[in-house]
Protein backbone atom coordinates (compact mmCIF):
# COMPACT_ATOMS: atom_id res chain seq x y z
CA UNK A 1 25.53 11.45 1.00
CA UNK A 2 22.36 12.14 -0.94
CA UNK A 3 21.74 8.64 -1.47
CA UNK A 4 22.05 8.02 2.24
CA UNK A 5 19.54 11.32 2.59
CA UNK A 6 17.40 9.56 0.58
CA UNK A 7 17.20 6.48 2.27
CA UNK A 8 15.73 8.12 5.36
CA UNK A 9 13.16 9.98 3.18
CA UNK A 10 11.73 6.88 1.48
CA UNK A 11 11.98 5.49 4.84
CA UNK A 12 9.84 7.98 6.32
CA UNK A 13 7.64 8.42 3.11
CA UNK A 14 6.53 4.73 3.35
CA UNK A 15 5.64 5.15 7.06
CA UNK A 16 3.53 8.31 6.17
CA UNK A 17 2.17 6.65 2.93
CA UNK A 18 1.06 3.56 5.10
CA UNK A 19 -0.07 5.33 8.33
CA UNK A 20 -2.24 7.94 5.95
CA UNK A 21 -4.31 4.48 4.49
CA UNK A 22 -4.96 3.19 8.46
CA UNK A 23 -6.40 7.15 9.09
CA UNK A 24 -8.64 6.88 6.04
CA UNK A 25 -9.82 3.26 6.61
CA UNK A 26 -11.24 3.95 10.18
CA UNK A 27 -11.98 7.61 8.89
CA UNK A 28 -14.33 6.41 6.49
CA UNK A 29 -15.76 2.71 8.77
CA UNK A 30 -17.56 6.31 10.52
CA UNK A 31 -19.68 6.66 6.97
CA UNK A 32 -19.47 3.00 4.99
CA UNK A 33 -19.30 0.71 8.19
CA UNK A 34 -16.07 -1.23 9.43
CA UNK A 35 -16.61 -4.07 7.06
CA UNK A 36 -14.07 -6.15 5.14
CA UNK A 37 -16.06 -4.79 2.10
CA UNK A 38 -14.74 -1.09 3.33
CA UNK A 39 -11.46 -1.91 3.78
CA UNK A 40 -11.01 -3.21 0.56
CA UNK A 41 -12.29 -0.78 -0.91
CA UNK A 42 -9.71 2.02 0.74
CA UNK A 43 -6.66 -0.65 -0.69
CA UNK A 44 -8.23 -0.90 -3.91
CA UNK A 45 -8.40 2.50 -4.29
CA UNK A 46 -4.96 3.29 -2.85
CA UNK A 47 -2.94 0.79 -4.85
CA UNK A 48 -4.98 1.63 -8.17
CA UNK A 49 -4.16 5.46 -7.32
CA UNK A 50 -0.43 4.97 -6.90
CA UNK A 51 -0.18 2.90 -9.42
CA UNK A 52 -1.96 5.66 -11.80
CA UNK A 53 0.72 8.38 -9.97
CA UNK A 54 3.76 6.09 -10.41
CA UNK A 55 3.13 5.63 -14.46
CA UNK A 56 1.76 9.17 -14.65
CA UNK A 57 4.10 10.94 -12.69
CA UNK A 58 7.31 8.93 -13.08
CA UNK A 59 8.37 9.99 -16.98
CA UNK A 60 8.18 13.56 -15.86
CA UNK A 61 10.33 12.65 -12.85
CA UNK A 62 12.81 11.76 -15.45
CA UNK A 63 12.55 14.87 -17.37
CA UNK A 64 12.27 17.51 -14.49
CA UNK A 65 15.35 19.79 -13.61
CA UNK A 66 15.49 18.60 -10.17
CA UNK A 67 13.59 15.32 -8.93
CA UNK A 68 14.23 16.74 -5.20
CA UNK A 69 12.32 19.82 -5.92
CA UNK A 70 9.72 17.58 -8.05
CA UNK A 71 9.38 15.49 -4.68
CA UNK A 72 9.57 18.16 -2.33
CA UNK A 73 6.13 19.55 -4.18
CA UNK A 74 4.42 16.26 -4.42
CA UNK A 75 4.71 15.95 -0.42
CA UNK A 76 3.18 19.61 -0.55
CA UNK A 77 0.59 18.71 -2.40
CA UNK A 78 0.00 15.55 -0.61
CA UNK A 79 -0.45 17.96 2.34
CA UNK A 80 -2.98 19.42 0.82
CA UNK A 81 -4.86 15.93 -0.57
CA UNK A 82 -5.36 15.38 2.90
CA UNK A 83 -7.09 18.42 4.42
CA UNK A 84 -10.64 16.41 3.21
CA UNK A 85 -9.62 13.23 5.52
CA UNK A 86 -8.02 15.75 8.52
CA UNK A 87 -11.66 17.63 8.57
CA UNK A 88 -13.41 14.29 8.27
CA UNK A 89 -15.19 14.13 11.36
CA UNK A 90 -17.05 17.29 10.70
CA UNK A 91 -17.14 16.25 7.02
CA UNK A 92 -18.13 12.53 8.39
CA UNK A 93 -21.62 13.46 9.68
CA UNK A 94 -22.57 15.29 6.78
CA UNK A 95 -21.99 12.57 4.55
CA UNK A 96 -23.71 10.67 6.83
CA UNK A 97 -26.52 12.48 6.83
CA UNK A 98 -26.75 13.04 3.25
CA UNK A 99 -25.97 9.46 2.03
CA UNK A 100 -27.53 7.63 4.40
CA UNK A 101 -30.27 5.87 2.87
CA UNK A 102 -28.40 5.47 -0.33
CA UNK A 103 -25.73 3.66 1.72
CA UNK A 104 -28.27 1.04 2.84
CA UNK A 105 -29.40 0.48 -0.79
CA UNK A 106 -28.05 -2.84 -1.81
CA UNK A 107 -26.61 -1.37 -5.26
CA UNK A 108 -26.56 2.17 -4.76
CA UNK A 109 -24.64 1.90 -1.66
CA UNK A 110 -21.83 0.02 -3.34
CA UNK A 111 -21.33 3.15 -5.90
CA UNK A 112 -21.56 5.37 -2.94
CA UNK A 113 -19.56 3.86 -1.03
CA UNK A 114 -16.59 3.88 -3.72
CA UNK A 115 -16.90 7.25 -5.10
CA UNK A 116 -16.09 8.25 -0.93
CA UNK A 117 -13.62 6.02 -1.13
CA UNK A 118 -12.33 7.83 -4.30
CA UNK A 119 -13.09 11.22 -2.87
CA UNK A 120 -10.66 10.77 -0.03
CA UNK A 121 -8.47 8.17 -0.91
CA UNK A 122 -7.16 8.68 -4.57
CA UNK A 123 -6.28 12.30 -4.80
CA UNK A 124 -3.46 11.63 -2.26
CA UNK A 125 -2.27 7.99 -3.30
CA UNK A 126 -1.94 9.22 -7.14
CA UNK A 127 0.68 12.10 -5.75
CA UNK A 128 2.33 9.58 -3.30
CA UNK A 129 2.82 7.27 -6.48
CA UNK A 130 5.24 10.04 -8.02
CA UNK A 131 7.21 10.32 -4.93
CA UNK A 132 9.62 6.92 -5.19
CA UNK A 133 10.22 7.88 -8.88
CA UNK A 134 11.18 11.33 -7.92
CA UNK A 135 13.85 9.96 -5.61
CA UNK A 136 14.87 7.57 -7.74
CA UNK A 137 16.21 9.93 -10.46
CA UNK A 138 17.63 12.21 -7.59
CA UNK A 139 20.12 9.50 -6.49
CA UNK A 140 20.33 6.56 -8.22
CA UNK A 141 23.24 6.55 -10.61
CA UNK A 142 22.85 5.05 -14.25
CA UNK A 143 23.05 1.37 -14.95
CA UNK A 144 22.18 0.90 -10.84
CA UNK A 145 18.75 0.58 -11.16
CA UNK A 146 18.48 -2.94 -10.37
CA UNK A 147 20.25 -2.27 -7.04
CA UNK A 148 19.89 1.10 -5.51
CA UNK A 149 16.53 1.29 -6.64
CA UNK A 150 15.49 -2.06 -5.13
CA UNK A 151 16.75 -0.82 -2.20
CA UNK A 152 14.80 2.41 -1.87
CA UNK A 153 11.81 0.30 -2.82
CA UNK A 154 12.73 -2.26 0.12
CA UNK A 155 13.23 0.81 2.92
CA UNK A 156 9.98 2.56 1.44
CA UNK A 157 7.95 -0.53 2.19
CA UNK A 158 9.65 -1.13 5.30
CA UNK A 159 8.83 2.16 6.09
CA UNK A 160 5.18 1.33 5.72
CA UNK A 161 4.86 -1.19 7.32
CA UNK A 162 5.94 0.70 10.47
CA UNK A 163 3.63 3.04 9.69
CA UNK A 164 1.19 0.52 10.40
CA UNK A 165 1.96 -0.88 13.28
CA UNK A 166 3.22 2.75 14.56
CA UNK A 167 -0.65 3.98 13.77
CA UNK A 168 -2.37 1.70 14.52
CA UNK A 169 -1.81 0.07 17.65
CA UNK A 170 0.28 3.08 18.94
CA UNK A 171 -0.06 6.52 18.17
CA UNK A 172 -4.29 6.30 17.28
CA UNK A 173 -4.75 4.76 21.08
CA UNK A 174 -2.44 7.37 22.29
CA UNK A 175 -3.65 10.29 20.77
CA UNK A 176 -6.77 10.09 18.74
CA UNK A 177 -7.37 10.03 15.70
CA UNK A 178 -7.30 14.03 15.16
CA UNK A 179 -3.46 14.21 16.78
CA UNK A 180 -2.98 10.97 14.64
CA UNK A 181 -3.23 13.17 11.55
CA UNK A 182 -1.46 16.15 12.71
CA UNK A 183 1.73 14.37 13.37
CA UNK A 184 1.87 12.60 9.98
CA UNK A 185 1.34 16.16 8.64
CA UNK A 186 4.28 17.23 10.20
CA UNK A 187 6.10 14.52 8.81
CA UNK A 188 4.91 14.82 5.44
CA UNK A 189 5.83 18.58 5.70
CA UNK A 190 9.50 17.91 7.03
CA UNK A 191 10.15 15.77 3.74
CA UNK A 192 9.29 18.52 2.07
CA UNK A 193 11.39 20.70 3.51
CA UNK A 194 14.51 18.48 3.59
CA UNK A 195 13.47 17.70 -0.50
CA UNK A 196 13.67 21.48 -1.19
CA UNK A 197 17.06 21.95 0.60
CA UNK A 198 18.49 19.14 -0.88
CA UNK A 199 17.35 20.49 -4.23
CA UNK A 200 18.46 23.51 -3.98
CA UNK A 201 21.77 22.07 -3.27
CA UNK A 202 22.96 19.51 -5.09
CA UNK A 203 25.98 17.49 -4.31
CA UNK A 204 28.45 16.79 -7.29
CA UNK A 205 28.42 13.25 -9.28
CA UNK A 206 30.32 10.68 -7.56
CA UNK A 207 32.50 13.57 -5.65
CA UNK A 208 35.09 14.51 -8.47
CA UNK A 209 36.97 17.49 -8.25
CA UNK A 210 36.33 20.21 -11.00
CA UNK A 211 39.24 18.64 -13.25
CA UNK A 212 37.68 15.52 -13.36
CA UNK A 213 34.14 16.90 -13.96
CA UNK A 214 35.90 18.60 -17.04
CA UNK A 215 36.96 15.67 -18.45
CA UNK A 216 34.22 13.42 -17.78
CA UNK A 217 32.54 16.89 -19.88
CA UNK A 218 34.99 16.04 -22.88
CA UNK A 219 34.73 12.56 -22.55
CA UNK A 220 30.87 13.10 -22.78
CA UNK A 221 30.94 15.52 -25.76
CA UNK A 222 33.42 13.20 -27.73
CA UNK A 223 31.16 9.74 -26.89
CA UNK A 224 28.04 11.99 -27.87
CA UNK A 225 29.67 12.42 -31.14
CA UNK A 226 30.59 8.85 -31.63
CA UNK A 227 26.50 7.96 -30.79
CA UNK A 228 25.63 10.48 -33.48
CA UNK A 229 27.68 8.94 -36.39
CA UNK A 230 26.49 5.50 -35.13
CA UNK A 231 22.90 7.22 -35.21
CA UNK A 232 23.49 8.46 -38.39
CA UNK A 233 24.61 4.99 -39.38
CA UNK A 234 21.47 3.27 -38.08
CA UNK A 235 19.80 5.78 -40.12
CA UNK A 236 21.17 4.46 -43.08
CA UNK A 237 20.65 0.90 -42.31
CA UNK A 238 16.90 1.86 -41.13
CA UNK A 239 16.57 2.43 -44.60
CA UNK A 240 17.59 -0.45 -45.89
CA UNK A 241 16.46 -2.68 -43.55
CA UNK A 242 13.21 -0.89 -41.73
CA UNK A 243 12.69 -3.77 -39.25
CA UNK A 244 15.81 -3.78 -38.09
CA UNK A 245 15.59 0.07 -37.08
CA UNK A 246 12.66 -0.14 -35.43
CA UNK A 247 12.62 1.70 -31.96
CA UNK A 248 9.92 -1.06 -30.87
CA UNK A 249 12.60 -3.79 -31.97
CA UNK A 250 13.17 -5.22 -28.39
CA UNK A 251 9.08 -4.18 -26.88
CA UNK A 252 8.26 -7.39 -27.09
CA UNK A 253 10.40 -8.68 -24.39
CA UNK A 254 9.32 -5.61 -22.37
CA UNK A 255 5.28 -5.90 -22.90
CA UNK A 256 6.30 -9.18 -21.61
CA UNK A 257 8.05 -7.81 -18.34
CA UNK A 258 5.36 -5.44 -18.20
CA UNK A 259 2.64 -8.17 -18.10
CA UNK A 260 4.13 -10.23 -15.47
CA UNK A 261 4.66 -6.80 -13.51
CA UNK A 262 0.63 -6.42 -13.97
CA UNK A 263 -0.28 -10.10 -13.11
CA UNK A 264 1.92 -9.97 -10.20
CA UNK A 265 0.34 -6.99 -8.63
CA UNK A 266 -3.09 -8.09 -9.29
CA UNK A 267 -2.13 -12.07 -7.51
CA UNK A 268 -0.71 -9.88 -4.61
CA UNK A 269 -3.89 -7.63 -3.77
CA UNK A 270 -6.02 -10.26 -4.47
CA UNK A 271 -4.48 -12.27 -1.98
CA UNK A 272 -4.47 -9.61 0.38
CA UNK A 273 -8.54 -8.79 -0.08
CA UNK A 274 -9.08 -12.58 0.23
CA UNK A 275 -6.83 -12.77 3.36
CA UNK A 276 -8.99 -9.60 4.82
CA UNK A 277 -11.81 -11.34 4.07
CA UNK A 278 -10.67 -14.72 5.75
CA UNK A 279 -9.45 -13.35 8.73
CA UNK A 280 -12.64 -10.87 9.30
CA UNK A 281 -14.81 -14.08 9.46
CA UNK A 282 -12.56 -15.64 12.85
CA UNK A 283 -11.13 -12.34 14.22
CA UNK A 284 -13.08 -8.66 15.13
CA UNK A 285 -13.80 -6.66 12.10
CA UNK A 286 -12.08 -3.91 13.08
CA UNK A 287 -8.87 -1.91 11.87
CA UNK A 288 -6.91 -3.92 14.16
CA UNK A 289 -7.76 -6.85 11.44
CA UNK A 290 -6.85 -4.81 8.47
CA UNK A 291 -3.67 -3.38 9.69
CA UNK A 292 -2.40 -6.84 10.84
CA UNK A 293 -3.16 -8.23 7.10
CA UNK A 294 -1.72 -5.32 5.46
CA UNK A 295 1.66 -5.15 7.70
CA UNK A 296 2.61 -9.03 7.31
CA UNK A 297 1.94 -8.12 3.10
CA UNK A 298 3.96 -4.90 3.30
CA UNK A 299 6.61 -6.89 4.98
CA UNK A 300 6.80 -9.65 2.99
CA UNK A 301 6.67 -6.97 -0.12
CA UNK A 302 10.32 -5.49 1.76
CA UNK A 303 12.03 -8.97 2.08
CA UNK A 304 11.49 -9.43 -1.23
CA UNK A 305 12.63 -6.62 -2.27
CA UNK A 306 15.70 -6.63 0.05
CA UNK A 307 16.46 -10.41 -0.82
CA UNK A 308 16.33 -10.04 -5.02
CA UNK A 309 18.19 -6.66 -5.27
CA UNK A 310 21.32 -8.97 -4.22
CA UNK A 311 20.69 -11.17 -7.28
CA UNK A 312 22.93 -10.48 -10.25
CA UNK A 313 20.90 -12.32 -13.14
CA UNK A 314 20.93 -12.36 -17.17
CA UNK A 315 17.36 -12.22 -18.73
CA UNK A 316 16.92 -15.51 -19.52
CA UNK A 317 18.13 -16.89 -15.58
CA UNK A 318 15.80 -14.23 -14.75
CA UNK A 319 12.49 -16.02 -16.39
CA UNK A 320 13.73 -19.13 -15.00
CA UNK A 321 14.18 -17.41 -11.25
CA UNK A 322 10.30 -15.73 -12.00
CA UNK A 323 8.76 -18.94 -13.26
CA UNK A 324 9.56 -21.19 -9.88
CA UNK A 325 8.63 -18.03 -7.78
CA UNK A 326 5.66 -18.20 -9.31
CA UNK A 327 4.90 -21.66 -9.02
CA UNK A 328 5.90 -22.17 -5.31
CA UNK A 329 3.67 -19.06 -5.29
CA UNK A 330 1.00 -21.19 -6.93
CA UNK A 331 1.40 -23.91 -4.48
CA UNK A 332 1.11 -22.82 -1.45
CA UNK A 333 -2.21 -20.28 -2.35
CA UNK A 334 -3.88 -23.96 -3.02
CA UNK A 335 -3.12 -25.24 -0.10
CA UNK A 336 -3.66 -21.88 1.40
CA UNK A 337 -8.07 -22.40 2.20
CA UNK A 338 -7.10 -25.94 3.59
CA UNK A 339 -4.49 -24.95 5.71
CA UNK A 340 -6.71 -21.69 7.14
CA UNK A 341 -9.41 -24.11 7.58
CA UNK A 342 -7.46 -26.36 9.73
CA UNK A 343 -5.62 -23.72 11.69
CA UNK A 344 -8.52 -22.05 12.62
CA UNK A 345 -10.41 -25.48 13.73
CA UNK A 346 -12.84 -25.04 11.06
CA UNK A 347 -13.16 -20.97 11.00
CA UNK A 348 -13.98 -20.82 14.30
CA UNK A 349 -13.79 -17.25 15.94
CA UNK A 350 -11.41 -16.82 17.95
CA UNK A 351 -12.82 -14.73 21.17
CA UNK A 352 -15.96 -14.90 20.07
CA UNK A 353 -18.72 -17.58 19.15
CA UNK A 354 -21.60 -19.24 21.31
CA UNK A 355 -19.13 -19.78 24.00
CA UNK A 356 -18.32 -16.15 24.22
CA UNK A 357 -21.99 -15.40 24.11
CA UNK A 358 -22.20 -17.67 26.90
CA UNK A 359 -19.74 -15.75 29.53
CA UNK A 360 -21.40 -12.20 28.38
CA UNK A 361 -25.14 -13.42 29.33
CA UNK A 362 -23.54 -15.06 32.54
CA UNK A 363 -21.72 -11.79 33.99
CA UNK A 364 -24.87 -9.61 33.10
CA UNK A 365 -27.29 -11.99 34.63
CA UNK A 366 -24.87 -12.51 37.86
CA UNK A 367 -25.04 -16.80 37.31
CA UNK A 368 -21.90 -19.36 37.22
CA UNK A 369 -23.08 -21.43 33.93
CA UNK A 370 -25.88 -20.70 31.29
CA UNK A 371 -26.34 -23.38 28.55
CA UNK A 372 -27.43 -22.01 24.95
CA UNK A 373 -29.10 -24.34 22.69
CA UNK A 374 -26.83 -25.78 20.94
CA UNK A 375 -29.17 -25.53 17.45
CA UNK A 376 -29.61 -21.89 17.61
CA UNK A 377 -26.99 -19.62 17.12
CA UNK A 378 -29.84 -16.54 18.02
CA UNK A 379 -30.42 -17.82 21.46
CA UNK A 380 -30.01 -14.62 22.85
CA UNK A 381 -33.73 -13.88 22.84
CA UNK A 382 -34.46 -16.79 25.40
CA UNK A 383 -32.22 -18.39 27.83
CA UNK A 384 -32.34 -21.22 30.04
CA UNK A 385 -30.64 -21.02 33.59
CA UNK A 386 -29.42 -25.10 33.94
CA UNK A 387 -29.91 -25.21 37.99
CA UNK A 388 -32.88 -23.53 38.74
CA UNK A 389 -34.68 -24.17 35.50
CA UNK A 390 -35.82 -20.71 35.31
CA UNK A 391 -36.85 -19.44 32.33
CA UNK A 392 -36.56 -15.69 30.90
CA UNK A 393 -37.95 -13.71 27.72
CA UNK A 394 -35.67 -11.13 26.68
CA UNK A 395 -37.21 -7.46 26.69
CA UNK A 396 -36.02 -4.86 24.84
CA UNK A 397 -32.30 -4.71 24.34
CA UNK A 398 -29.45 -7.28 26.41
């Protein structure tokens, strides 16, 4: 039951977790511009932040009383995180006004621009990275990490990337950006709630009746006895044989794990901030950009997820699975700029471009056809009407 509960709450976490990062990248395009430069900087900061929260936060999830109640307060003080970004548009044109000129600074306005970034972004993400953890020690049973953890991880993704689509091209039009806020508030503060009731409750291991709980108990105390002679054993052997004993005796293997983890990450964002950047140059710079990069990577995060949680694989098949993953990986990012550059007939804008410049100077000016030169792309300034051979100097602002 609670690891159905749980389920919905990851699911609704991601969507909150996702739909707070579209708020704070066109809350903070009012101050640092809507640039892909911006919005890299609000993923960076997120994804540095939760990863911070996740290895921070995580250990003590394993060591707290109750991982519900753990959770319920992270959401709480998520809640609060986010009072900065909710009062941003008063907070906006202060900052505005204060950092202007710095912001127009070539280097100055990159460090100003990221410690705003910080300021609103981090605070949050760094509590929302303790949150998955938390849940994960509420419900997933020993030994089922692989599995019923993948599968939180897969629904919390999924989760966010409805968040994005949800916030972006639904509730922000519909509402505003204020409203937009409010609502994932609420949200935020129903997990909460449903976190502290299902701490304060807790439903029994696996469903066994009292009897069974008291011999699982005996069974327990008499294996805990059997791991302290074998302790006391190892002790013995430690001493004879120090290597051996060592508690490090396997961390190569994990540093290992851990390192791939890392690179991983690191080929992922950096694929997404070059894909930002890629698609900023042929679509509108806008949020509607950022979110439709950052929803096909969230979703392609939850397939995978959903798809290797199914595998059942020894360490060594799992190397072998992770080193063609990685190469077909490999493969197609090189053929990636070549295959971008054909698809978008040689990064050619789509909507947008001479031609577009074209039809806008034609409906203001009230004529059929108005040719450009060709050689110019800052023709605006003086344009030539083809039939009539009229010429006009452009005044003031078209």
């Amino acid at each position: 039951m609670q690891l159905r509960l749980a389920t919905c709450v990851a699911f609704l976490s991601g969507l909150v977790a996702l739909g707070y990062e579209i708020l704070w990248a066109r809350r903070l395009s009012d101050i640092i511009g809507a640039t892909a430069f911006a919005s890299s900087l609000v993923v960076g900061v997120f994804f540095l932040a939760l990863a911070a929260g996740a290895i921070s936060l995580g250990p003590r999830a394993a060591r707290h009383r109750s991982p519900w109640q753990l959770y319920a307060w992270l959401e709480l003080g998520i809640l609060l995180c986010i009072l900065p970004s909710f009062f941003g548009e008063q907070l906006s044109g202060v900052l505005a006004h204060t950092f202007g000129p710095l912001l127009l600074h070539p280097k100055a306005g990159i460090l100003v621009k990221a410690l705003l970034a910080i300021l609103f972004v981090a605070p949050p993400s760094f509590l929302m990275g303790g949150t998955l953890p938390a849940l994960g020690q509420a419900v997933v049973a020993t030994g089922r990490l692989g599995r019923e953890g993948n599968v939180l991880y897969g629904i919390n993704t999924l989760g966010g990337a409805t968040g994005i689509l949800l916030v972006t091209f639904f509730v922000i039009p519909a509402t505003g950006m204020h409203m937009a806020f409010l609502l994932l508030m609420a949200v935020s503060f129903t997990l909460a709630a449903l976190a502290f009731r299902a701490g304060a409750h807790p439903a029994p291991a696996s469903g066994k009746s009292p009897k069974q709980s008291q011999k699982k108990r005996s069974d327990s105390d008499t294996a805990g006895t059997r791991r302290a002679q074998a302790s006391a054993q190892a002790g013995d052997a430690g001493r004879a044989h120090p290597a051996a004993a060592s508690p490090n005796a396997a961390s190569p293997s994990l540093r290992a794990w851990l390192l791939m983890a890392a690179l991983s990450g690191f080929i992922v964002l950096g694929l997404e901030i070059l894909a930002l950047h890629l698609f900023s140059q042929v679509l509108h710079n806008s949020s509607y950009t950022f979110a439709s990069v950052l929803v096909v990577v969230i979703a392609a995060l939850t397939v995978g997820a959903l798809v290797t949680q199914r595998w059942q694989l020894d360490p060594r098949a799992a190397w072998s699975r992770l080193g063609i993953v990685l190469l077909l990986a490999a493969c197609f990012t090189a053929l990636l700029p070549r295959l971008f550059f054909a698809l978008t007939h040689g990064m050619s804008p789509f909507g947008g471009g001479t031609a577009h410049a074209r039809r806008e100077i034609g409906l203001l000016q009230g004529q059929q056809h108005i040719t450009l030169p060709e050689h110019r792309t800052d023709a605006l300034a003086q344009v030539t009407r083809d039939q009539q051979g009229i010429e006009w100097s452009h005044q003031g602002g078209l």
